[in-house]
C-alpha atoms as a PDB file:
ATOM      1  CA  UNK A   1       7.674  -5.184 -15.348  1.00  0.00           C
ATOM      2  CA  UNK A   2       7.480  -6.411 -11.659  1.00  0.00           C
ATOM      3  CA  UNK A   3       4.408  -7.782 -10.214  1.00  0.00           C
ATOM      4  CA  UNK A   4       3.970  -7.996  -6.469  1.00  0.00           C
ATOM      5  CA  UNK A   5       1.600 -11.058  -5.571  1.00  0.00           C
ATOM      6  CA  UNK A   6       0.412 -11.714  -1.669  1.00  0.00           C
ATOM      7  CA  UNK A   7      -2.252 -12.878  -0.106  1.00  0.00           C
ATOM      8  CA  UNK A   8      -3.938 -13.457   3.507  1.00  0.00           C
ATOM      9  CA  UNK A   9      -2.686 -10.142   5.258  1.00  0.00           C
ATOM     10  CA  UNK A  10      -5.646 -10.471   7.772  1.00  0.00           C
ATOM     11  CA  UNK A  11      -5.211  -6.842   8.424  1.00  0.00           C
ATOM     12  CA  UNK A  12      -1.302  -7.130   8.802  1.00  0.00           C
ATOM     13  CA  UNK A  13       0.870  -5.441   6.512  1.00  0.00           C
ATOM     14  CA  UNK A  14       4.610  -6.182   7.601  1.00  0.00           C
ATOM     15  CA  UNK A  15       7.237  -3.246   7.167  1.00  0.00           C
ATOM     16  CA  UNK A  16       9.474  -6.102   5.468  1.00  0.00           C
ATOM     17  CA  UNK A  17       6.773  -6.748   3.098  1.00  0.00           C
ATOM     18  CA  UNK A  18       6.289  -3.548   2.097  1.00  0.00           C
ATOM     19  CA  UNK A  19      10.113  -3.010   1.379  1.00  0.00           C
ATOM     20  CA  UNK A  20       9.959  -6.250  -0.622  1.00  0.00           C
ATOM     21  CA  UNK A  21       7.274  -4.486  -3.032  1.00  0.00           C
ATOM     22  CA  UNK A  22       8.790  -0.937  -3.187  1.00  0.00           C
ATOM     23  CA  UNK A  23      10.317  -1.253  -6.885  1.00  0.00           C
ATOM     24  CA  UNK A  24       6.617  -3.005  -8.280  1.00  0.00           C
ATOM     25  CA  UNK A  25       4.530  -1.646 -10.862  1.00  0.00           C
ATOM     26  CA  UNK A  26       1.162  -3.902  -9.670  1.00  0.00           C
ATOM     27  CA  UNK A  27       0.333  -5.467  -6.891  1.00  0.00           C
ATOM     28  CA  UNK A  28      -2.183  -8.414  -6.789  1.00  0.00           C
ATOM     29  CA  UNK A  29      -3.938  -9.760  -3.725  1.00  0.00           C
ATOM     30  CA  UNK A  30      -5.665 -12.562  -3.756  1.00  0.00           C
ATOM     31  CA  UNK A  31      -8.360 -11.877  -0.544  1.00  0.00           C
ATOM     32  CA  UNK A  32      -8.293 -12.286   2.928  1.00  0.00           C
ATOM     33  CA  UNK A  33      -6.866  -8.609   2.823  1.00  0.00           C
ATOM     34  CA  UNK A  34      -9.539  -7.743   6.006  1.00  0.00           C
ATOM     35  CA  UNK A  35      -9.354  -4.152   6.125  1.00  0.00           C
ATOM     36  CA  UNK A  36      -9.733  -1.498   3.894  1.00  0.00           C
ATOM     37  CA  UNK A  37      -6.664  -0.141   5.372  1.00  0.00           C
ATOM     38  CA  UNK A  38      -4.168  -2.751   4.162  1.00  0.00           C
ATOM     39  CA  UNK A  39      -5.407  -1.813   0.108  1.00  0.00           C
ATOM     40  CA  UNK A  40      -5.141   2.110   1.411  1.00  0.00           C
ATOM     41  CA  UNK A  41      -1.390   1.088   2.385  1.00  0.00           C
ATOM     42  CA  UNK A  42      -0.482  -0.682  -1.092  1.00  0.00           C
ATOM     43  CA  UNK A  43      -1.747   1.467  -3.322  1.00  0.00           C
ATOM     44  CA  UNK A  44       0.937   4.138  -2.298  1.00  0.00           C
ATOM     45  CA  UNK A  45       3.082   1.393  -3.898  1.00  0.00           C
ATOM     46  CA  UNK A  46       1.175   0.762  -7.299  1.00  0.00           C
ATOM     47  CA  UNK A  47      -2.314  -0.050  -8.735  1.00  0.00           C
ATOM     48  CA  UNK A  48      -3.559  -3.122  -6.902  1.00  0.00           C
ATOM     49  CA  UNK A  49      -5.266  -5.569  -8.020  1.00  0.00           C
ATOM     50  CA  UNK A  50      -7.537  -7.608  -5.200  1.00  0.00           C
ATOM     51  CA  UNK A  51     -10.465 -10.162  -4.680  1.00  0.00           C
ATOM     52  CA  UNK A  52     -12.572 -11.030  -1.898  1.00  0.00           C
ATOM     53  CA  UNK A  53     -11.643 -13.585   0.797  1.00  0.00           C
ATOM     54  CA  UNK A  54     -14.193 -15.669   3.094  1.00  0.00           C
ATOM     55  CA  UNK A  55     -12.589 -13.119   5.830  1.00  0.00           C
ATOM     56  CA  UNK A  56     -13.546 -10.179   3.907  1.00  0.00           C
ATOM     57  CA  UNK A  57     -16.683  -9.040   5.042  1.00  0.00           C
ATOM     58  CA  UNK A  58     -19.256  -5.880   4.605  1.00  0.00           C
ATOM     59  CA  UNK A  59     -16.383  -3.443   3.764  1.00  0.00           C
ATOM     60  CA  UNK A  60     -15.284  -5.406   0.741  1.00  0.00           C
ATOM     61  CA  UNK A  61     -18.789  -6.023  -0.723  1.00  0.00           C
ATOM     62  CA  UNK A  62     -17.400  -4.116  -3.652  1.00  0.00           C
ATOM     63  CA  UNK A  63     -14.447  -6.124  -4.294  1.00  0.00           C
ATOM     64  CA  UNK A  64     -14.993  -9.165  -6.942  1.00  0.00           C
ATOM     65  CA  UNK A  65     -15.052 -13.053  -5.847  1.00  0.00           C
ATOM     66  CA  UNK A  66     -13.080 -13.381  -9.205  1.00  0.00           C
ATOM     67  CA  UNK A  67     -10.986 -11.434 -11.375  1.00  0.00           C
ATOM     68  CA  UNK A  68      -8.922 -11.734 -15.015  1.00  0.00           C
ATOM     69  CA  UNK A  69      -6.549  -8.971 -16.106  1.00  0.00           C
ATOM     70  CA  UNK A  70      -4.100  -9.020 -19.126  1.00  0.00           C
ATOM     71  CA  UNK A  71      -0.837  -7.570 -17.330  1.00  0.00           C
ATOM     72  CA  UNK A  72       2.445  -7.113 -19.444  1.00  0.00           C
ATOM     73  CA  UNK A  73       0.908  -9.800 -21.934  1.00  0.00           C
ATOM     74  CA  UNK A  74       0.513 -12.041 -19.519  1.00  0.00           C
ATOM     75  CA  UNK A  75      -3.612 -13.416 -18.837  1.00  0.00           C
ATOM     76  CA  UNK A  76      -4.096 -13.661 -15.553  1.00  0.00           C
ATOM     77  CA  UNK A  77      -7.118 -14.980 -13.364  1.00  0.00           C
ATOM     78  CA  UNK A  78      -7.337 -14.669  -9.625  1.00  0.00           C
ATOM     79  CA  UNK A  79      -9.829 -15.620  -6.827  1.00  0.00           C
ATOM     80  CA  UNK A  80      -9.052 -16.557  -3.267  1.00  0.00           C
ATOM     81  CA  UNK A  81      -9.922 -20.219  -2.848  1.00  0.00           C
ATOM     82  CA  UNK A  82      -8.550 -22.770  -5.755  1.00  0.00           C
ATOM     83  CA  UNK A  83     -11.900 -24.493  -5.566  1.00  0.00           C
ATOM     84  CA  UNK A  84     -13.336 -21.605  -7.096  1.00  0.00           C
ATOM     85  CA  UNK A  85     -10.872 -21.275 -10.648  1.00  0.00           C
ATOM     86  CA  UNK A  86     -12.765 -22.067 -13.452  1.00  0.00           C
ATOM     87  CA  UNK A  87     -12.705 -26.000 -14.733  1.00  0.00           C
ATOM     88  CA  UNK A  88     -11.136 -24.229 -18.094  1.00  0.00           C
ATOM     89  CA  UNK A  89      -7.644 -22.656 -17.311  1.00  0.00           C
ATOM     90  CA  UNK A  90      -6.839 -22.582 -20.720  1.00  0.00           C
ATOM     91  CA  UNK A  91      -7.147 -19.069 -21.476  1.00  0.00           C
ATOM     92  CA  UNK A  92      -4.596 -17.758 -18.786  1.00  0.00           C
ATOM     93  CA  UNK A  93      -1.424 -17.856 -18.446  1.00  0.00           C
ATOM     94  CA  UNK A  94      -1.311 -17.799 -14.698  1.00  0.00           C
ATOM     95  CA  UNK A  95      -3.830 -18.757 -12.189  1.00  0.00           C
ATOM     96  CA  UNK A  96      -3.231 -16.948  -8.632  1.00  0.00           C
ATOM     97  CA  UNK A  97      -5.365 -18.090  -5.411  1.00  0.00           C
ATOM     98  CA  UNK A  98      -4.660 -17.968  -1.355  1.00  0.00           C
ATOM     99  CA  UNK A  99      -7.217 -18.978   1.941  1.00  0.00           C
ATOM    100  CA  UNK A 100      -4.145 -22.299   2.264  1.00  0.00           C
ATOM    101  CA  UNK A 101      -1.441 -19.600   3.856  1.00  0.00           C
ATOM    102  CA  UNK A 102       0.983 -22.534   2.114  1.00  0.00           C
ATOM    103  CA  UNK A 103       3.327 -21.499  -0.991  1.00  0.00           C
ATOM    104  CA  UNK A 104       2.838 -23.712  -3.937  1.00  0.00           C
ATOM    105  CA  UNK A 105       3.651 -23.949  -7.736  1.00  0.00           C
ATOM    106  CA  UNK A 106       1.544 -26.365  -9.978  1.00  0.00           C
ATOM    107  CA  UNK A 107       1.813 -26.609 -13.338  1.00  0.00           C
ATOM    108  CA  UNK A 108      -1.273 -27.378 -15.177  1.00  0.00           C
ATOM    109  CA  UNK A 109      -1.415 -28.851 -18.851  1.00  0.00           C
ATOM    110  CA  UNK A 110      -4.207 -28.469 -21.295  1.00  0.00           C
ATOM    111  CA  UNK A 111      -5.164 -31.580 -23.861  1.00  0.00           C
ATOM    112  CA  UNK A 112      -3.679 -28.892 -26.516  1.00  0.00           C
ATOM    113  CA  UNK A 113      -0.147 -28.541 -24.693  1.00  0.00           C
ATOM    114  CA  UNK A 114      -1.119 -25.134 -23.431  1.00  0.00           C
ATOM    115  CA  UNK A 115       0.287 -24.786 -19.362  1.00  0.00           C
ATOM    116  CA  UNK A 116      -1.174 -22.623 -16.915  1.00  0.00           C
ATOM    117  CA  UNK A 117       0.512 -22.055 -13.490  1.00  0.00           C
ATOM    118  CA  UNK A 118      -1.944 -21.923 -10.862  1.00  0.00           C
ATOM    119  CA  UNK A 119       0.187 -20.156  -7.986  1.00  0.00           C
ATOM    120  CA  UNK A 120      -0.662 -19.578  -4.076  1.00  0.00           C
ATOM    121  CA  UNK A 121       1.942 -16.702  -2.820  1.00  0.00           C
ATOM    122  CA  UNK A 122       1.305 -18.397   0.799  1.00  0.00           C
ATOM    123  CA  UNK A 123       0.134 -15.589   3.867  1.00  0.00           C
ATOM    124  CA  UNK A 124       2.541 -12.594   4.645  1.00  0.00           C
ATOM    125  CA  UNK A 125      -0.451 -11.682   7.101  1.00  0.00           C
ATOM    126  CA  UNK A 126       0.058 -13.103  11.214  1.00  0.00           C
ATOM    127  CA  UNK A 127       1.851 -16.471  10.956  1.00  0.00           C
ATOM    128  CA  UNK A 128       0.002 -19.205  11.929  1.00  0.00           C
ATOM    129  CA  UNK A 129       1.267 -23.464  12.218  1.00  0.00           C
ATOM    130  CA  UNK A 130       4.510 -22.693  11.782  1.00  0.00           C
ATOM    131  CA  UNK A 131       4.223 -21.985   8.225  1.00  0.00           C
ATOM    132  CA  UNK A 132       6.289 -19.566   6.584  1.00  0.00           C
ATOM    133  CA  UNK A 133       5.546 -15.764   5.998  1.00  0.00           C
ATOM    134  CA  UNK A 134       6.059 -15.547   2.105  1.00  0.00           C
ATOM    135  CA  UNK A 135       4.825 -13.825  -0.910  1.00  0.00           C
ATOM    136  CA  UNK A 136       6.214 -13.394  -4.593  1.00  0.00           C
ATOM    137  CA  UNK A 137       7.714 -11.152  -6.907  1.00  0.00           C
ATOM    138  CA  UNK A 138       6.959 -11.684 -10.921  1.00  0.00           C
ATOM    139  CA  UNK A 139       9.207 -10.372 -13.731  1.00  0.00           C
ATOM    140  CA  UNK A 140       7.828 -10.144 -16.735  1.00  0.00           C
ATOM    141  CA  UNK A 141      10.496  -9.082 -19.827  1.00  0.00           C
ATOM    142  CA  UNK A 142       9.808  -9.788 -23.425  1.00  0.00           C
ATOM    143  CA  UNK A 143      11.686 -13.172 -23.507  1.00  0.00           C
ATOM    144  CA  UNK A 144       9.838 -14.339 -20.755  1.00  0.00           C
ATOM    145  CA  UNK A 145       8.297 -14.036 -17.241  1.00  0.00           C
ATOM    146  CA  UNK A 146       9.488 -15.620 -13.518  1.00  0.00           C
ATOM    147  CA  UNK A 147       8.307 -15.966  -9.827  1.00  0.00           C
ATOM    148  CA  UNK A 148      10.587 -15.172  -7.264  1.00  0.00           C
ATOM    149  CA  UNK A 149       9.550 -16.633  -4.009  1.00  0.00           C
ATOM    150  CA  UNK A 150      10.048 -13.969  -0.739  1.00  0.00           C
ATOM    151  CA  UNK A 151      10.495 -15.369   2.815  1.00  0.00           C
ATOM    152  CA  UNK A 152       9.925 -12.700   5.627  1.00  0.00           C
ATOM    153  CA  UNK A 153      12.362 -13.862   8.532  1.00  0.00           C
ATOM    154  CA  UNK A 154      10.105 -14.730  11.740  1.00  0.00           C
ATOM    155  CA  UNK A 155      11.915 -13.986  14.928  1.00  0.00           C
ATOM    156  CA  UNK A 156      12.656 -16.554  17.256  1.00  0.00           C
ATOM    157  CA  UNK A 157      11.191 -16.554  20.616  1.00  0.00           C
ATOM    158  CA  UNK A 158      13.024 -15.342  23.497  1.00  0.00           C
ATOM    159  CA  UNK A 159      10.414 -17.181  26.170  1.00  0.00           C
ATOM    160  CA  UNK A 160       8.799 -19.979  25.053  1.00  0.00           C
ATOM    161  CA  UNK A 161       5.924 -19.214  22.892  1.00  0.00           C
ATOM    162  CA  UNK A 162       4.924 -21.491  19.936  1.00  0.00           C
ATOM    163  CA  UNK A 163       4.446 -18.650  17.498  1.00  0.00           C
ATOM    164  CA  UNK A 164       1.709 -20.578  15.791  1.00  0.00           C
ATOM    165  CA  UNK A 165      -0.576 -19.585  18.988  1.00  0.00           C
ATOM    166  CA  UNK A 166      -1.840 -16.650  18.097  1.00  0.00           C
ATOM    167  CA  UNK A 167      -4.212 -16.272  21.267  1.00  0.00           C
ATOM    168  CA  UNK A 168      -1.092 -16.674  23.029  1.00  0.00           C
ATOM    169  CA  UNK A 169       0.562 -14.162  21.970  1.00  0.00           C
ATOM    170  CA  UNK A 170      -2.400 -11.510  22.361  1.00  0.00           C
ATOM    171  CA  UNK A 171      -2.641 -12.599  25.342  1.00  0.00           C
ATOM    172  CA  UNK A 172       0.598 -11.699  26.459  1.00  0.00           C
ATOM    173  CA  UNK A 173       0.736  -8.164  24.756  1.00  0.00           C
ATOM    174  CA  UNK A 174      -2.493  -7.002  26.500  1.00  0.00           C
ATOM    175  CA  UNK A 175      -1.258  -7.912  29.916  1.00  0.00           C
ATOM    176  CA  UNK A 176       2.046  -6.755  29.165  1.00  0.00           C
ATOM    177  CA  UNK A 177       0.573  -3.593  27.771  1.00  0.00           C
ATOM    178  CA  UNK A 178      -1.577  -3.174  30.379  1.00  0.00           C
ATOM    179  CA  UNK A 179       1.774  -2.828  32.360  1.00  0.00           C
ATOM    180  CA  UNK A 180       3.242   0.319  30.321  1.00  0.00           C
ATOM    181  CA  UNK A 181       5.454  -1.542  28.000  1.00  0.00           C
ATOM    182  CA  UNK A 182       5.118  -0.897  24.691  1.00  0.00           C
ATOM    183  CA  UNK A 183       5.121  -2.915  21.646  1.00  0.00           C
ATOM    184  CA  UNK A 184       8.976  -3.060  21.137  1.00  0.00           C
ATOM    185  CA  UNK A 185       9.767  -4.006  24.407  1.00  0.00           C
ATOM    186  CA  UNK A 186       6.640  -6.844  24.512  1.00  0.00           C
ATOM    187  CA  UNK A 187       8.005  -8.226  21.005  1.00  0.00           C
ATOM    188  CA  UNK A 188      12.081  -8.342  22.492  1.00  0.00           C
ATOM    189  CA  UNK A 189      11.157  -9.859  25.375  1.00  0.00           C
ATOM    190  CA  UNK A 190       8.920 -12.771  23.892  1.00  0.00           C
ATOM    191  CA  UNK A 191      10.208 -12.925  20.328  1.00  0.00           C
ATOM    192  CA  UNK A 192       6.875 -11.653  18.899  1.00  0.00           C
ATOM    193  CA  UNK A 193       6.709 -10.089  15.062  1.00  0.00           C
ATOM    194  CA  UNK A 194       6.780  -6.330  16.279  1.00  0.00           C
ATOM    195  CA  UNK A 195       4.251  -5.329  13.796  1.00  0.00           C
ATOM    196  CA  UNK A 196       1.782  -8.055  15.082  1.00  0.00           C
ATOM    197  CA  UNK A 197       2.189  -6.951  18.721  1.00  0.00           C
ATOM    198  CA  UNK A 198       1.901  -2.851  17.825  1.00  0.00           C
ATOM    199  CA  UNK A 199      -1.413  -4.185  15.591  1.00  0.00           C
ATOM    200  CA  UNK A 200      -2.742  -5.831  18.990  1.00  0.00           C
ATOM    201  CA  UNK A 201      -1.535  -2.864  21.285  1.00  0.00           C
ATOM    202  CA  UNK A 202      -3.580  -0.386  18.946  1.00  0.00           C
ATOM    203  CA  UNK A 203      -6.541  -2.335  18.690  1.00  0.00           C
ATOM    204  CA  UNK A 204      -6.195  -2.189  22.460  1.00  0.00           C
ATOM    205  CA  UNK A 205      -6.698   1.278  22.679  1.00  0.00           C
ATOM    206  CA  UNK A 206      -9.123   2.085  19.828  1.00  0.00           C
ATOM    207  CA  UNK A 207     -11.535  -0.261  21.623  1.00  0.00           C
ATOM    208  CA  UNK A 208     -11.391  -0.274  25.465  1.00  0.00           C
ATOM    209  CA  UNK A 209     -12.351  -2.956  27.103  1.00  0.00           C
ATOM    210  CA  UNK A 210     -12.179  -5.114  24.332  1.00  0.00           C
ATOM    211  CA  UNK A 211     -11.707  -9.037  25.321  1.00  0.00           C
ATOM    212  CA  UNK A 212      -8.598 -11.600  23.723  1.00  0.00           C
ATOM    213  CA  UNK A 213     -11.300 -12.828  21.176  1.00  0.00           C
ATOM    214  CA  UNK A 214     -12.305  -9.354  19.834  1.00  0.00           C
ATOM    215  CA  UNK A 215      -9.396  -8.230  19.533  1.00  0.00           C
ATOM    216  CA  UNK A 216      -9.074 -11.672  16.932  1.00  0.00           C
ATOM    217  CA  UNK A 217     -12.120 -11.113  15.952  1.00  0.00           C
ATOM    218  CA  UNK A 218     -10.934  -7.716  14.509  1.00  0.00           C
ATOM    219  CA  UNK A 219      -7.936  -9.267  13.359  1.00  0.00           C
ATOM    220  CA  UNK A 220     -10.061 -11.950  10.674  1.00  0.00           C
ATOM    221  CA  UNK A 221      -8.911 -14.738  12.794  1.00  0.00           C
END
């Protein structure tokens, strides 16, 4: 079985990220999804499996701070922030949390030898520090189960942008929108994630008038 696990889309779903989780059976997200939409988008995929991040607000009043599943033998807990796992991993097999947007792998050991990986899939949502897009892919076969880190390439910038300035770069796509260009264009000519800039560009138009800091507002950021 294969197990897509992301986390921190803030309302971006990257074409590259869904082609990474085409051939899943389950998806898990671990919050900070911010729209309904994203889930919508995933489940076309397979079932998914989400909590609620501190960016999820009233539309995700359904969805649970924590969750445990059993998934192809494997128990799993998941909640967004890592301050929030129980004291007592010792009943799961694998831990999952976001909210860091950082990768990481730790290993935890129980006084009766039992190990529990507690596992952050990093943010495949808008890229922010510098910090890598990622998520994971787990396989789970009968003599055992493995992560397989994904890296989503992030384009380097024609014009000088620091692609960790995300005001920056909405910035530029409304006034270069605001010229006729579309989002294509805008992303070619300053090395922008063209998903990112088309998310800005419609969020644009759905709300006219709308300032730099609605538009991340909107966004979760």
């Amino acid at each position: 079985m294969k197990i897509g696990i992301l986390s921190d889309t803030h309302d971006l779903l990257r074409p590259q990220v869904m082609a990474s989780l085409s051939d899943v059976q389950a998806i898990l997200h671990a919050g900070d999804i911010s729209s309904q939409r994203i889930l919508d988008q995933l489940v076309e995929i397979a079932p998914v499996y989400a909590v609620r991040g501190n960016a999820d607000k009233e539309w995700a009043a359904d969805l649970p701070a924590f969750r445990e599943m059993e998934l192809a033998g494997l128990h799993i807990c998941m909640t967004h922030r890592k301050k929030d796992l129980p004291a007592d991993l010792s009943p799961y097999d694998l831990a999952i949390v976001g909210h860091s947007h950082r990768y990481a792998e730790t290993w935890q050991t129980m006084s009766t030898g039992k190990r529990t990986l507690i596992f952050n899939p990093g943010s495949c949502g808008p890229r922010r520090f510098h910090q890598p897009i990622t998520l994971a892919v787990m396989t789970v076969r009968d003599d055992g189960w493995a992560i397989r880190r994904v890296e989503i390439p992030h384009l380097t910038a024609v014009q000088t942008i620091d692609p960790g300035d995300l005001r920056k770069q909405i910035e530029i796509t409304v006034r270069e929108a605001k010229k006729g260009r579309g989002p294509l264009e805008i992303a070619g000519k300053y090395g922008l994630d063209p998903a990112l800039t088309e998310q800005i560009i419609r969020l644009q138009v759905t709300h006219p008038g709308v300032s730099v800091e609605g538009i991340m507002s909107k966004m979760g950021l």
